[in-house]
PDB file of N, CA and C in Angstrom:
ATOM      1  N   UNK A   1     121.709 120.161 138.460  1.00  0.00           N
ATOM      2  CA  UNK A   1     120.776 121.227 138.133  1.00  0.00           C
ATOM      3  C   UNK A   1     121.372 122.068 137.015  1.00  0.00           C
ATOM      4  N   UNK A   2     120.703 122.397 136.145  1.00  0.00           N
ATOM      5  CA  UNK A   2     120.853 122.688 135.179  1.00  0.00           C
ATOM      6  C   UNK A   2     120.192 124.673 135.260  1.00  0.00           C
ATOM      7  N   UNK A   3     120.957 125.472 135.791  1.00  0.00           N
ATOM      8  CA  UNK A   3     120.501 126.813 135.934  1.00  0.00           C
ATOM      9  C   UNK A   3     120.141 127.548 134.945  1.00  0.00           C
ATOM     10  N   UNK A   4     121.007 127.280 134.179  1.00  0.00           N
ATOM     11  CA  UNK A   4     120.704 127.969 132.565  1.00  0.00           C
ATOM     12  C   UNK A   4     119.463 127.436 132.006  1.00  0.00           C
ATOM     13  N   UNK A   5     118.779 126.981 132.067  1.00  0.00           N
ATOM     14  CA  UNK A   5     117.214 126.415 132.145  1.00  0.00           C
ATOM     15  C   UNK A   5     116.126 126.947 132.954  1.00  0.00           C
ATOM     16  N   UNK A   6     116.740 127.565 133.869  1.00  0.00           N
ATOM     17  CA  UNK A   6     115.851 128.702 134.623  1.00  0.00           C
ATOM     18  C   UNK A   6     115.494 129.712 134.533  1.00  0.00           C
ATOM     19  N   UNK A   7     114.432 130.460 135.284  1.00  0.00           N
ATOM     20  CA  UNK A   7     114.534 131.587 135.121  1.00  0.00           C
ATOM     21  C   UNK A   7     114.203 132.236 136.673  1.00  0.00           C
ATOM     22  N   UNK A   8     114.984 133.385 136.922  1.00  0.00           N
ATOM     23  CA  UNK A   8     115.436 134.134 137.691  1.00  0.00           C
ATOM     24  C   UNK A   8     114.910 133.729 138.972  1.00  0.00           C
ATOM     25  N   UNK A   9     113.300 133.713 139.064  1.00  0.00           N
ATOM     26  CA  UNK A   9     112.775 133.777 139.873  1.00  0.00           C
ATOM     27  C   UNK A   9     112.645 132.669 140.508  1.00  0.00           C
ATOM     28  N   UNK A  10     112.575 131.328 139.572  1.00  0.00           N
ATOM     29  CA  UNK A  10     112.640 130.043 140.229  1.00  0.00           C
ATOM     30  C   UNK A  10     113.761 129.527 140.831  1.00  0.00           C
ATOM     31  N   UNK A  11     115.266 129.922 140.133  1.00  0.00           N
ATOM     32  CA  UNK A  11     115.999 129.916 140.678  1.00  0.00           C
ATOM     33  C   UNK A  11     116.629 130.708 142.217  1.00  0.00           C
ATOM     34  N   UNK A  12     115.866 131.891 142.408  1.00  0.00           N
ATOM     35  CA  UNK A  12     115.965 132.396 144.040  1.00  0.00           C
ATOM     36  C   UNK A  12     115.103 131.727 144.628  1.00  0.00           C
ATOM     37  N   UNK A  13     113.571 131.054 144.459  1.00  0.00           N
ATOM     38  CA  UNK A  13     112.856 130.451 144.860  1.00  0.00           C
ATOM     39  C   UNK A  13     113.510 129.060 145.510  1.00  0.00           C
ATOM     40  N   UNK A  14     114.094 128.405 144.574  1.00  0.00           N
ATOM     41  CA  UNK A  14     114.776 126.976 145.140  1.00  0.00           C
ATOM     42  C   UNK A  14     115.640 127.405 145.816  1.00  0.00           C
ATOM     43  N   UNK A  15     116.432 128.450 145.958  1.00  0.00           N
ATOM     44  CA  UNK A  15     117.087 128.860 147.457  1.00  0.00           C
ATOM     45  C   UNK A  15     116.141 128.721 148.893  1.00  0.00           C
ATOM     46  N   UNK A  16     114.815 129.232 148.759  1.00  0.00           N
ATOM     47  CA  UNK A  16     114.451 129.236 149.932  1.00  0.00           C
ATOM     48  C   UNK A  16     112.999 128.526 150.603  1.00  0.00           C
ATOM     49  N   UNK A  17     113.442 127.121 149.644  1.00  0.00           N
ATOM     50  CA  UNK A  17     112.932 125.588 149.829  1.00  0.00           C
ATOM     51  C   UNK A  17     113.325 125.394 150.895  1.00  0.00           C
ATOM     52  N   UNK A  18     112.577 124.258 152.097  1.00  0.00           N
ATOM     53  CA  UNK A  18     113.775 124.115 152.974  1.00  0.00           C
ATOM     54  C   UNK A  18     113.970 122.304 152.498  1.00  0.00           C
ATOM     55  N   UNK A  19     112.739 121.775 152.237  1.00  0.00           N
ATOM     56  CA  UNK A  19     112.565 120.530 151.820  1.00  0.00           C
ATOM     57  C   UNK A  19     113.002 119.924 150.759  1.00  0.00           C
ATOM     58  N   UNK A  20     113.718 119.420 150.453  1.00  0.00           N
ATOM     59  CA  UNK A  20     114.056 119.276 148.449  1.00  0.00           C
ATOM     60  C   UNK A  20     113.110 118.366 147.791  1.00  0.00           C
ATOM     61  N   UNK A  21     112.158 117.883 148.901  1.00  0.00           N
ATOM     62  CA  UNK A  21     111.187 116.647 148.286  1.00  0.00           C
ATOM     63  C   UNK A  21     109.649 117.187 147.902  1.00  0.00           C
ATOM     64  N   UNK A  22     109.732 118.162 148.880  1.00  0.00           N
ATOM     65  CA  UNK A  22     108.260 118.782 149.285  1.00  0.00           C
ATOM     66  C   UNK A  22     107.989 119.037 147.714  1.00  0.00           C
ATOM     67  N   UNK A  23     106.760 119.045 147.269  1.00  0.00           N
ATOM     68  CA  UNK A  23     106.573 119.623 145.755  1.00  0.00           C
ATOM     69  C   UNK A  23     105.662 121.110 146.891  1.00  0.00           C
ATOM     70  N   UNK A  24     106.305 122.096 146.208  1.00  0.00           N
ATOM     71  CA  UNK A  24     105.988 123.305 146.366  1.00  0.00           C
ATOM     72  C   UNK A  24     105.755 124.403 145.769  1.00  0.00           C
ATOM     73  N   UNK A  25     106.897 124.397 144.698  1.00  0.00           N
ATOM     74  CA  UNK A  25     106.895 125.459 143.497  1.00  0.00           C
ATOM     75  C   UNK A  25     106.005 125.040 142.293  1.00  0.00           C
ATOM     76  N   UNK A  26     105.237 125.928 141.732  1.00  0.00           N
ATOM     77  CA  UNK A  26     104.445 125.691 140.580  1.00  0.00           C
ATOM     78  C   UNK A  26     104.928 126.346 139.182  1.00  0.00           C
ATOM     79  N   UNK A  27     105.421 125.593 138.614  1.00  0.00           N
ATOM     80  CA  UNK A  27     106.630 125.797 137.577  1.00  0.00           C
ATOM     81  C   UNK A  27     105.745 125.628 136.037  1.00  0.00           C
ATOM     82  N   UNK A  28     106.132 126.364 135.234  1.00  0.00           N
ATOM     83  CA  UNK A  28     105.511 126.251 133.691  1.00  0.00           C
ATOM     84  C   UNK A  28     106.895 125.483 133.108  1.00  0.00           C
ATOM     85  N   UNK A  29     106.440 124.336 132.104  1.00  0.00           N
ATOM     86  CA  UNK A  29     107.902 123.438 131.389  1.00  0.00           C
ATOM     87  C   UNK A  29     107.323 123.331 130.072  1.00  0.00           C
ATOM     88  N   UNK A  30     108.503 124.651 129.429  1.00  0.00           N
ATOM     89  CA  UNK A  30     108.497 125.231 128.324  1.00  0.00           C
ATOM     90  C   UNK A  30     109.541 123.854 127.510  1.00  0.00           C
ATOM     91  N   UNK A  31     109.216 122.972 126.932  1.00  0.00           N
ATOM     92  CA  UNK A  31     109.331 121.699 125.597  1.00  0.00           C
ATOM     93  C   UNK A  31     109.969 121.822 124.353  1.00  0.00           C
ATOM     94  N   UNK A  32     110.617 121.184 124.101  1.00  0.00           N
ATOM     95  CA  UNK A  32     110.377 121.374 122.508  1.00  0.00           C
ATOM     96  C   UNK A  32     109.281 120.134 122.652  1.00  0.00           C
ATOM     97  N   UNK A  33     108.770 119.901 120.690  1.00  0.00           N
ATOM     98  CA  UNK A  33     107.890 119.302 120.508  1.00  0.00           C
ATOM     99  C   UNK A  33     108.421 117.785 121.071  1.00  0.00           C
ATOM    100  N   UNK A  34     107.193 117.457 121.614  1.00  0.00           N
ATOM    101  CA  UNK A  34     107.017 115.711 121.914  1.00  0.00           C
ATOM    102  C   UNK A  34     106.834 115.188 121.174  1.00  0.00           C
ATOM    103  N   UNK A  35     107.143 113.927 120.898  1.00  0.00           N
ATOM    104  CA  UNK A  35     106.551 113.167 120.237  1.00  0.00           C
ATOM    105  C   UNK A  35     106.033 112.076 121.194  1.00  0.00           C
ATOM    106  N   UNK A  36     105.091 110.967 120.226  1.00  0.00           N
ATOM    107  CA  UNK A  36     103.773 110.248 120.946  1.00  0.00           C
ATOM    108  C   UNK A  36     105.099 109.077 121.249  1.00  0.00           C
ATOM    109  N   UNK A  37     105.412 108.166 122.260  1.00  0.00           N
ATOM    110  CA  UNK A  37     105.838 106.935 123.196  1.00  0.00           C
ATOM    111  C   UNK A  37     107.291 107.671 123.336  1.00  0.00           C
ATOM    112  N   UNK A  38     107.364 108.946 123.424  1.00  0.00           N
ATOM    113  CA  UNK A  38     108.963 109.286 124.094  1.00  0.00           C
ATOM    114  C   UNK A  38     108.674 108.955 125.283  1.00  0.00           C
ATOM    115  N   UNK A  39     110.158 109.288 126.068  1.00  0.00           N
ATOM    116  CA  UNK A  39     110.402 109.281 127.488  1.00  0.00           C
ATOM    117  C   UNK A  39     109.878 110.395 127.944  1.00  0.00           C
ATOM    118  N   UNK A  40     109.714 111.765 127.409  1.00  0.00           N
ATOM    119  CA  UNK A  40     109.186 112.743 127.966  1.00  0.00           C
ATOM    120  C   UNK A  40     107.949 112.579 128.265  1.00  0.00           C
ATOM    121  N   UNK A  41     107.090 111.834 127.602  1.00  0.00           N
ATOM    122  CA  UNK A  41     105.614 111.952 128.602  1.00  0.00           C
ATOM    123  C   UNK A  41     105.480 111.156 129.451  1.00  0.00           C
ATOM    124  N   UNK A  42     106.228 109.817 129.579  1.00  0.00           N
ATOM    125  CA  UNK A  42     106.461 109.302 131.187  1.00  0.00           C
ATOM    126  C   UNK A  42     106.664 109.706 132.112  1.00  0.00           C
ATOM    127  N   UNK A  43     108.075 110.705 131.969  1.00  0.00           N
ATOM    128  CA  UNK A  43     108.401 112.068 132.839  1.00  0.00           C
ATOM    129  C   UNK A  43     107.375 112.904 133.019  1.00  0.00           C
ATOM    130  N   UNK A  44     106.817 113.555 132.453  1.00  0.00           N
ATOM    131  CA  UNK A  44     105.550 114.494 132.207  1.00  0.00           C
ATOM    132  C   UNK A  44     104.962 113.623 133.408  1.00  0.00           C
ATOM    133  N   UNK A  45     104.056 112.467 132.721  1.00  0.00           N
ATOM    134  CA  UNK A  45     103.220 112.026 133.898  1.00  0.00           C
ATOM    135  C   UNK A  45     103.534 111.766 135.181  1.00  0.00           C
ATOM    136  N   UNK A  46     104.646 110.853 135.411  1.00  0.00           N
ATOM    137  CA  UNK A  46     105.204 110.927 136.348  1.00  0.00           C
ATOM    138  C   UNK A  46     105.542 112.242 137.548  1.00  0.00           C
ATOM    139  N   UNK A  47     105.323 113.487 136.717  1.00  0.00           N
ATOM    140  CA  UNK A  47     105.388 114.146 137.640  1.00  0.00           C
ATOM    141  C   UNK A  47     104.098 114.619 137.880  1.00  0.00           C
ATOM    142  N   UNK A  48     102.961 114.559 137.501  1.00  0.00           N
ATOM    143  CA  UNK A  48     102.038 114.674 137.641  1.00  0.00           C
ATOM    144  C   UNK A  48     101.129 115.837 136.293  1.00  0.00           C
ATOM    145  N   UNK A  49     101.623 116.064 135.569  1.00  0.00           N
ATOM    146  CA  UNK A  49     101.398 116.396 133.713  1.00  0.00           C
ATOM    147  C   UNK A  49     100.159 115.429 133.177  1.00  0.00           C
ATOM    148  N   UNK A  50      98.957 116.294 133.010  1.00  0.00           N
ATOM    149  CA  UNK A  50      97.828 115.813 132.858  1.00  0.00           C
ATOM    150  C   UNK A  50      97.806 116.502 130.901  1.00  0.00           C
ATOM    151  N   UNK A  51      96.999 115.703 130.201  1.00  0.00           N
ATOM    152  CA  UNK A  51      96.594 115.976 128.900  1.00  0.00           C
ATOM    153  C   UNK A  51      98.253 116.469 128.283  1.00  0.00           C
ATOM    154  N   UNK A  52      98.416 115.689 127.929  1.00  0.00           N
ATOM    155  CA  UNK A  52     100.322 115.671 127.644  1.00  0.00           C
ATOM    156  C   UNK A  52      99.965 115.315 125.725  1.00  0.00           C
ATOM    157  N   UNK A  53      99.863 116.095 124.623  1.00  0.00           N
ATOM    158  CA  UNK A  53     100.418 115.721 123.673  1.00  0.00           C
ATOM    159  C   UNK A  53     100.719 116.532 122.677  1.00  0.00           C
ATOM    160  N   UNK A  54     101.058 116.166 121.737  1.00  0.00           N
ATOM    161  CA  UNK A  54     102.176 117.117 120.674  1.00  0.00           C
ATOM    162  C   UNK A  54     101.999 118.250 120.201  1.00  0.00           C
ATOM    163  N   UNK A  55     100.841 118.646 120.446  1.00  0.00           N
ATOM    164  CA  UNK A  55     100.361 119.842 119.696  1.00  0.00           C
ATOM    165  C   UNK A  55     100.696 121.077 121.279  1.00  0.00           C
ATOM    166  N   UNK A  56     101.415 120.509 122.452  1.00  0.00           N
ATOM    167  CA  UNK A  56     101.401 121.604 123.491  1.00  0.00           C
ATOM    168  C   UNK A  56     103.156 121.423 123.579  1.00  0.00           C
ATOM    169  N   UNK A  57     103.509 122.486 123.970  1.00  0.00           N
ATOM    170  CA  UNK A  57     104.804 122.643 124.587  1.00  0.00           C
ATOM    171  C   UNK A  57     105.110 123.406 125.832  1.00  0.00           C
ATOM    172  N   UNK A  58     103.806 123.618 126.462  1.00  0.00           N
ATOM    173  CA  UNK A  58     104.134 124.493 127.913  1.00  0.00           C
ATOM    174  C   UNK A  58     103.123 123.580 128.785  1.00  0.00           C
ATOM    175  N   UNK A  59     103.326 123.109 129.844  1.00  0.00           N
ATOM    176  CA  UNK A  59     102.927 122.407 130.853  1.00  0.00           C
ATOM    177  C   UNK A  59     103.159 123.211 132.498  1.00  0.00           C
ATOM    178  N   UNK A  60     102.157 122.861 133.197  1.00  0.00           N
ATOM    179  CA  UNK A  60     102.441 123.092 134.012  1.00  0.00           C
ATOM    180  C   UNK A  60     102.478 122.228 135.247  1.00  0.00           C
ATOM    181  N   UNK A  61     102.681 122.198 136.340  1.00  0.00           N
ATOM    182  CA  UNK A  61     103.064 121.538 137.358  1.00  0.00           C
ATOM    183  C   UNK A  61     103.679 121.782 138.630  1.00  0.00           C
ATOM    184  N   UNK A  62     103.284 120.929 139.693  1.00  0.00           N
ATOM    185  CA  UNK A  62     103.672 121.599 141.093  1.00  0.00           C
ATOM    186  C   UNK A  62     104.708 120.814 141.495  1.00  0.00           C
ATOM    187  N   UNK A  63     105.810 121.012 141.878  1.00  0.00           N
ATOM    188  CA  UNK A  63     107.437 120.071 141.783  1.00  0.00           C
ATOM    189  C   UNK A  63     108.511 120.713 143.209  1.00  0.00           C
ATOM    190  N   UNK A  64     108.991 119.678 142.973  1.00  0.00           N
ATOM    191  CA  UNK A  64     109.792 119.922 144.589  1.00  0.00           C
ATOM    192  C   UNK A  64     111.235 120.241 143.777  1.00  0.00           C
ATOM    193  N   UNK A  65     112.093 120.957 144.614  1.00  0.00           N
ATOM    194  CA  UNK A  65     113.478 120.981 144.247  1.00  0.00           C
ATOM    195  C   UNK A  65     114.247 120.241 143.493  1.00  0.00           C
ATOM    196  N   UNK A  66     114.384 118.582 143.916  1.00  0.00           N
ATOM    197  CA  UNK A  66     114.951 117.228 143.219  1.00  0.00           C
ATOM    198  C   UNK A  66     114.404 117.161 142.087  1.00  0.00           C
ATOM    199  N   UNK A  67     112.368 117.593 141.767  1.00  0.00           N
ATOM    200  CA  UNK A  67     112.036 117.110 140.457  1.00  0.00           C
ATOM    201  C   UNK A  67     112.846 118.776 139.597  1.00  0.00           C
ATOM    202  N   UNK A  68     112.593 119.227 139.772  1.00  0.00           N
ATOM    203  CA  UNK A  68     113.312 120.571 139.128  1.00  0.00           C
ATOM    204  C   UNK A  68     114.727 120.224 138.714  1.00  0.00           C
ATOM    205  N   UNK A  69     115.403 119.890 139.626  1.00  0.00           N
ATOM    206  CA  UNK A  69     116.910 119.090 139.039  1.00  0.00           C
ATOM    207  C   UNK A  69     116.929 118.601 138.113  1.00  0.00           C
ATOM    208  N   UNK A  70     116.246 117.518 138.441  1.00  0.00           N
ATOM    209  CA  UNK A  70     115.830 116.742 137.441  1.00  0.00           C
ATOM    210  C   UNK A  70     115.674 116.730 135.963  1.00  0.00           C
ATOM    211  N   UNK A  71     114.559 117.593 136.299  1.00  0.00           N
ATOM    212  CA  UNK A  71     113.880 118.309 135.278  1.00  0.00           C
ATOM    213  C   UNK A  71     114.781 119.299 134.048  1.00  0.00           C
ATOM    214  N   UNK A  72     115.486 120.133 134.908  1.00  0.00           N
ATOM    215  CA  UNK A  72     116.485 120.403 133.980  1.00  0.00           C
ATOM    216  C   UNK A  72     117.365 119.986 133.361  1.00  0.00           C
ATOM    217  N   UNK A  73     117.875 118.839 133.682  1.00  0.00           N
ATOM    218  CA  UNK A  73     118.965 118.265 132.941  1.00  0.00           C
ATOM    219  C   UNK A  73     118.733 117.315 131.857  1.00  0.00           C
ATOM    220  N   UNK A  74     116.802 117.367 131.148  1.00  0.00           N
ATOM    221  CA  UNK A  74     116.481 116.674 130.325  1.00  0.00           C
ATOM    222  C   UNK A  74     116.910 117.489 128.914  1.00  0.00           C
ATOM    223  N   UNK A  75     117.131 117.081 127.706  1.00  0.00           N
ATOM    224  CA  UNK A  75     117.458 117.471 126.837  1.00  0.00           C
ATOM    225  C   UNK A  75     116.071 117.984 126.366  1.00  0.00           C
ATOM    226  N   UNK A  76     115.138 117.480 126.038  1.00  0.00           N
ATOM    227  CA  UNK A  76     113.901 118.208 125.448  1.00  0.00           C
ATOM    228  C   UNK A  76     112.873 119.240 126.606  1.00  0.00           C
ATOM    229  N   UNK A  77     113.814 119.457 127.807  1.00  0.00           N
ATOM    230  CA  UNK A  77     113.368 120.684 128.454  1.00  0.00           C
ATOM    231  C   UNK A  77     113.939 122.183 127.645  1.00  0.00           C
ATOM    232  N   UNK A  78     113.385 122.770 127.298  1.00  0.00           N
ATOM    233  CA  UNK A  78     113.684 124.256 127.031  1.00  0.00           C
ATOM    234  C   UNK A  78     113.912 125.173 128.319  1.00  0.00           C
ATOM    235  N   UNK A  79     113.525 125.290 128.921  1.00  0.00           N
ATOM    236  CA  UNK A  79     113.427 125.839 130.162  1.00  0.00           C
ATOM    237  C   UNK A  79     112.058 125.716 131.113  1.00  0.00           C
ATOM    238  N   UNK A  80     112.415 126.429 132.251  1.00  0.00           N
ATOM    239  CA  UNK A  80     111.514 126.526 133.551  1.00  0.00           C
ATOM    240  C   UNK A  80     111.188 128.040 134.283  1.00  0.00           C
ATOM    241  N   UNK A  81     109.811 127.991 134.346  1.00  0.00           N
ATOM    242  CA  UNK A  81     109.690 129.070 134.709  1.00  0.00           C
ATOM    243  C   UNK A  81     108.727 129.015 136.071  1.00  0.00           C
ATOM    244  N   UNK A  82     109.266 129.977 137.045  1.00  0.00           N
ATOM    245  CA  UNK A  82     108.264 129.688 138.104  1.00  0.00           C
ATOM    246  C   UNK A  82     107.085 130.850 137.771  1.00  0.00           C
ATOM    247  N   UNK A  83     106.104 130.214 138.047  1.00  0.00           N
ATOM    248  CA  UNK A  83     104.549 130.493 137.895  1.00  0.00           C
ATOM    249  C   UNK A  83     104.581 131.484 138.910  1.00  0.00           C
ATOM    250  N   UNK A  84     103.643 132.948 138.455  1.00  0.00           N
ATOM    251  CA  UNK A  84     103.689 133.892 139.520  1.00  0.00           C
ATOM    252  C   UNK A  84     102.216 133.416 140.589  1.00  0.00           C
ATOM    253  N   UNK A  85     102.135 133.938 141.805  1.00  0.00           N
ATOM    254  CA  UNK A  85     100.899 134.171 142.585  1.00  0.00           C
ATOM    255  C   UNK A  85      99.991 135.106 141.940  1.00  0.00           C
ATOM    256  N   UNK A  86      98.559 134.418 142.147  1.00  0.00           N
ATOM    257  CA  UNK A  86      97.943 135.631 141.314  1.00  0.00           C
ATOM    258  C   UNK A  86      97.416 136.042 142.809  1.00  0.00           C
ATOM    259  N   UNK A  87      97.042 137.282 142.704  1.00  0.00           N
ATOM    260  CA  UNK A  87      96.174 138.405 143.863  1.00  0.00           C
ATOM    261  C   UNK A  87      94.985 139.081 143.469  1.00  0.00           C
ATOM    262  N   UNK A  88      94.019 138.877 143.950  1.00  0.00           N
ATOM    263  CA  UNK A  88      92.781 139.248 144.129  1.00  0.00           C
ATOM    264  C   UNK A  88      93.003 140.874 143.334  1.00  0.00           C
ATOM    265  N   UNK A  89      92.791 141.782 142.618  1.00  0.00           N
ATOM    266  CA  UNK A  89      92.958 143.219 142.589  1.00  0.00           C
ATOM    267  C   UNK A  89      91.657 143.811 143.543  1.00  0.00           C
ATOM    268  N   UNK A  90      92.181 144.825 144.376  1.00  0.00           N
ATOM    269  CA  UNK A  90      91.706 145.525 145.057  1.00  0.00           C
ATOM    270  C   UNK A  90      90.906 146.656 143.870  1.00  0.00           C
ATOM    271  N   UNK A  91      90.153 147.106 144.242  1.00  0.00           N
ATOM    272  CA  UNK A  91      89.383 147.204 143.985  1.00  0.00           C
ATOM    273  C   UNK A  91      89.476 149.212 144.162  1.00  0.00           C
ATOM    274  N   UNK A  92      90.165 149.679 145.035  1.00  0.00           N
ATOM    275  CA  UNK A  92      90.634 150.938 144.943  1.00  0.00           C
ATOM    276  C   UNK A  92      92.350 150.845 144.617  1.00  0.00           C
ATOM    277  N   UNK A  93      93.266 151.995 143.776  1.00  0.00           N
ATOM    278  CA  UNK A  93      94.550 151.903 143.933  1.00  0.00           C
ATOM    279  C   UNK A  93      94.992 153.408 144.577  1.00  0.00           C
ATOM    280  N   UNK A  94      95.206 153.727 145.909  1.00  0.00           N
ATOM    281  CA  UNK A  94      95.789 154.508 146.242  1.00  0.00           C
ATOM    282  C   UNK A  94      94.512 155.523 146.396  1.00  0.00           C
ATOM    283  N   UNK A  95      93.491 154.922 146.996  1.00  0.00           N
ATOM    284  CA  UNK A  95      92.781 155.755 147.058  1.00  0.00           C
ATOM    285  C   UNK A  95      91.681 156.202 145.973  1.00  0.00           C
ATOM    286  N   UNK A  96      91.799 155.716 144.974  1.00  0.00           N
ATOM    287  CA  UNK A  96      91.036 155.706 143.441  1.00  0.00           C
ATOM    288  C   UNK A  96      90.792 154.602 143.258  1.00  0.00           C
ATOM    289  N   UNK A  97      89.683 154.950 142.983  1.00  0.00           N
ATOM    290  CA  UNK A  97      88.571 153.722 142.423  1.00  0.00           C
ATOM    291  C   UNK A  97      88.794 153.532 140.881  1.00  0.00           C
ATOM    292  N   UNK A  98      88.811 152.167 140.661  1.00  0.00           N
ATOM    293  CA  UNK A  98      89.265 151.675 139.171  1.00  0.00           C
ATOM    294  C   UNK A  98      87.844 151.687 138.289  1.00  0.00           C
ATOM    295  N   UNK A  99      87.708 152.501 137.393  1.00  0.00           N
ATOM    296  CA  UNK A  99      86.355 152.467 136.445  1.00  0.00           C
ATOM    297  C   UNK A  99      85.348 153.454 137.048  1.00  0.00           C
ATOM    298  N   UNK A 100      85.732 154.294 137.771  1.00  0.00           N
ATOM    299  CA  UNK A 100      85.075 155.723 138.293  1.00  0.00           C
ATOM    300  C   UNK A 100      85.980 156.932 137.874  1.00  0.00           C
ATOM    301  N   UNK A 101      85.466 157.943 137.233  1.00  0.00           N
ATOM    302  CA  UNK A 101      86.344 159.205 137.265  1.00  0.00           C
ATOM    303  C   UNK A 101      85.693 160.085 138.017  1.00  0.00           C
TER     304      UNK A 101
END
């Protein structure tokens, strides 16, 4: 594993995997440029990397611990970032209504 390829959050995240196979984390994989019959879009697909070509360098994908290993120790990975949860916004904050004064 390649940590220095991470970022903060994915890296406390793969601490508290319990599975290393499970694909669980939903990770953005920041590229340099591809080119068309590399090994990187086998990888790409292989992990499940849909519409893969040169004109993108951020992908996203849902990956277990091992593919993250993995994943980092490729040379045309730039890094990894874990994807935040998005949340519904409520609709009052603290009692105030958003777009009422």
């Amino acid at each position: 594993m390649n940590y220095q390829k991470l970022d903060a959050a994915l890296a406390m995240a793969l601490n508290q995997v319990h599975d290393p196979e499970e694909r669980s984390l939903v990770v953005f994989i920041h590229t340099e440029p591809i080119t068309d019959g590399s090994a990187a879009i086998t990888i790409l697909e292989n992990l499940g990397v849909s519409d893969i070509n040169k004109a993108k360098d951020v992908f996203s994908a849902t990956l277990s611990p091992n593919e993250i290993s993995k994943l980092s120790e490729q040379p045309w990975v730039q890094y990894l970032k874990l994807s935040q949860k998005l949340h519904l916004m409520d609709r009052q904050l603290g009692g105030r209504s958003i777009g009422r004064s």
